[in-house]
C-alpha atoms as a PDB file:
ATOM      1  CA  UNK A   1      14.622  -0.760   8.978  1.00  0.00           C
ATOM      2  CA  UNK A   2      16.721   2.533   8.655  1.00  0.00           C
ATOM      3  CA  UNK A   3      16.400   4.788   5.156  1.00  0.00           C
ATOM      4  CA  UNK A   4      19.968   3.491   4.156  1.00  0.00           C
ATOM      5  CA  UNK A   5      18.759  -0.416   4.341  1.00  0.00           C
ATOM      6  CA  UNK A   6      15.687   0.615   2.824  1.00  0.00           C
ATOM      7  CA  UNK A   7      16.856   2.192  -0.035  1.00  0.00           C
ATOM      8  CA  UNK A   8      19.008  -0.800  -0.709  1.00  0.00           C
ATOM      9  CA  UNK A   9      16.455  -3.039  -0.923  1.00  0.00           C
ATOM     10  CA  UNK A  10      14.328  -0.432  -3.459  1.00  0.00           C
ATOM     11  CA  UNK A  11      18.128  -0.894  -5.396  1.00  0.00           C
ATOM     12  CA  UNK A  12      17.615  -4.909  -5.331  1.00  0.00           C
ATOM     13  CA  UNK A  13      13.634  -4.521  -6.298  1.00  0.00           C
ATOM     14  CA  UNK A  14      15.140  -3.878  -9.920  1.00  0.00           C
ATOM     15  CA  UNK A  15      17.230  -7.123 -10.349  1.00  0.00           C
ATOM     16  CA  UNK A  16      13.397  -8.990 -10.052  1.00  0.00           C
ATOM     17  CA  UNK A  17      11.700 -10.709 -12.469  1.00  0.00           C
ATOM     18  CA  UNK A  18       8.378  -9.351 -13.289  1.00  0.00           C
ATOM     19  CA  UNK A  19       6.995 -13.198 -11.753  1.00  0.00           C
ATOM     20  CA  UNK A  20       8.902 -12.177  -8.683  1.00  0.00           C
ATOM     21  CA  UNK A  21       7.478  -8.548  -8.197  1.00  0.00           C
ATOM     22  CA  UNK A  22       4.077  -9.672  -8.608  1.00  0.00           C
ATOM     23  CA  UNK A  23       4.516 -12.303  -6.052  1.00  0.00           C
ATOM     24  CA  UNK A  24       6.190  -9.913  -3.650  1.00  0.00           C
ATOM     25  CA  UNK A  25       3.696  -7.474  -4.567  1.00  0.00           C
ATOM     26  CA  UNK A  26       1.201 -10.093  -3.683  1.00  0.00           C
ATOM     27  CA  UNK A  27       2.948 -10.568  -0.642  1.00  0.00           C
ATOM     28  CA  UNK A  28       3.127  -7.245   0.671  1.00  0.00           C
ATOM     29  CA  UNK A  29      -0.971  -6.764  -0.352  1.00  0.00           C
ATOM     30  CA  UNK A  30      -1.818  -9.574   1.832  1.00  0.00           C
ATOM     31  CA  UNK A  31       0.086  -8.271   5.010  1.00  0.00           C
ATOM     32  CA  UNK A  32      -1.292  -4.945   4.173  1.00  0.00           C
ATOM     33  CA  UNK A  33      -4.621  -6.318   4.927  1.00  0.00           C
ATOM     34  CA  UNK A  34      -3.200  -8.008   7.621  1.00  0.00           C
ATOM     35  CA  UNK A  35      -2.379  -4.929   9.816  1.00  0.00           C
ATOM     36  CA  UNK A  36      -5.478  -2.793   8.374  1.00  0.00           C
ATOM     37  CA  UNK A  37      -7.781  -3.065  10.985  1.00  0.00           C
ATOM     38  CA  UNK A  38     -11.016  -4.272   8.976  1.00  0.00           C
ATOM     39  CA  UNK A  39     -13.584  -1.627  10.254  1.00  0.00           C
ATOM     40  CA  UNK A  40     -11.374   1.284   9.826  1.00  0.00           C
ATOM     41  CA  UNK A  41     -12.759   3.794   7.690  1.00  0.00           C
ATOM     42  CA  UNK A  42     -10.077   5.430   5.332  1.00  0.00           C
ATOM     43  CA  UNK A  43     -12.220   8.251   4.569  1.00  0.00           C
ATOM     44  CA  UNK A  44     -14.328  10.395   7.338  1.00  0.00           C
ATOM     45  CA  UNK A  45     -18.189  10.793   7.246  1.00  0.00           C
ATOM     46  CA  UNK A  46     -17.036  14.589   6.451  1.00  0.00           C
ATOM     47  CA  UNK A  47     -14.423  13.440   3.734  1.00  0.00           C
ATOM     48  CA  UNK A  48     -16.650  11.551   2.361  1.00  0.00           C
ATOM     49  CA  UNK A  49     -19.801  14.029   2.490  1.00  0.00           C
ATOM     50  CA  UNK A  50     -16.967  16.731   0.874  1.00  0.00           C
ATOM     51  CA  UNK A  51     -16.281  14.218  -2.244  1.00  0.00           C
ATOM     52  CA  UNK A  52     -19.582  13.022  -2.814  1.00  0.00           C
ATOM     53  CA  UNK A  53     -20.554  16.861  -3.363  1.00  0.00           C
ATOM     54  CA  UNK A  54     -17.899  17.219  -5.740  1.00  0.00           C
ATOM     55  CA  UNK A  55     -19.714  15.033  -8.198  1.00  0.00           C
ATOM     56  CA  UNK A  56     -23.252  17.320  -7.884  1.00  0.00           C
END
């Protein structure tokens, strides 16, 4: 999808009802997941080790 087509469909996002964007929203969650691969860590062991000592 190029930028311009994108943009247009951001445009078209506001003529939704708010049932509509929280199915679409639904929608897009789900193939989110999809495509994640389960077992992939968002955060490093050293990202994580660098937060947790935030909170000491």
């Amino acid at each position: 999808m190029s930028q311009h087509q994108f943009e247009l469909l951001q445009q078209q996002l506001e003529q939704l009802s708010p049932s509509q964007l929280k199915a679409l929203s639904d929608q897009i969650n789900a193939s989110i997941e999809e495509k994640t691969p389960e077992k992939q860590d968002i955060l490093t062991d050293e990202e994580r080790d660098a937060i947790s000592k935030l909170f000491l």
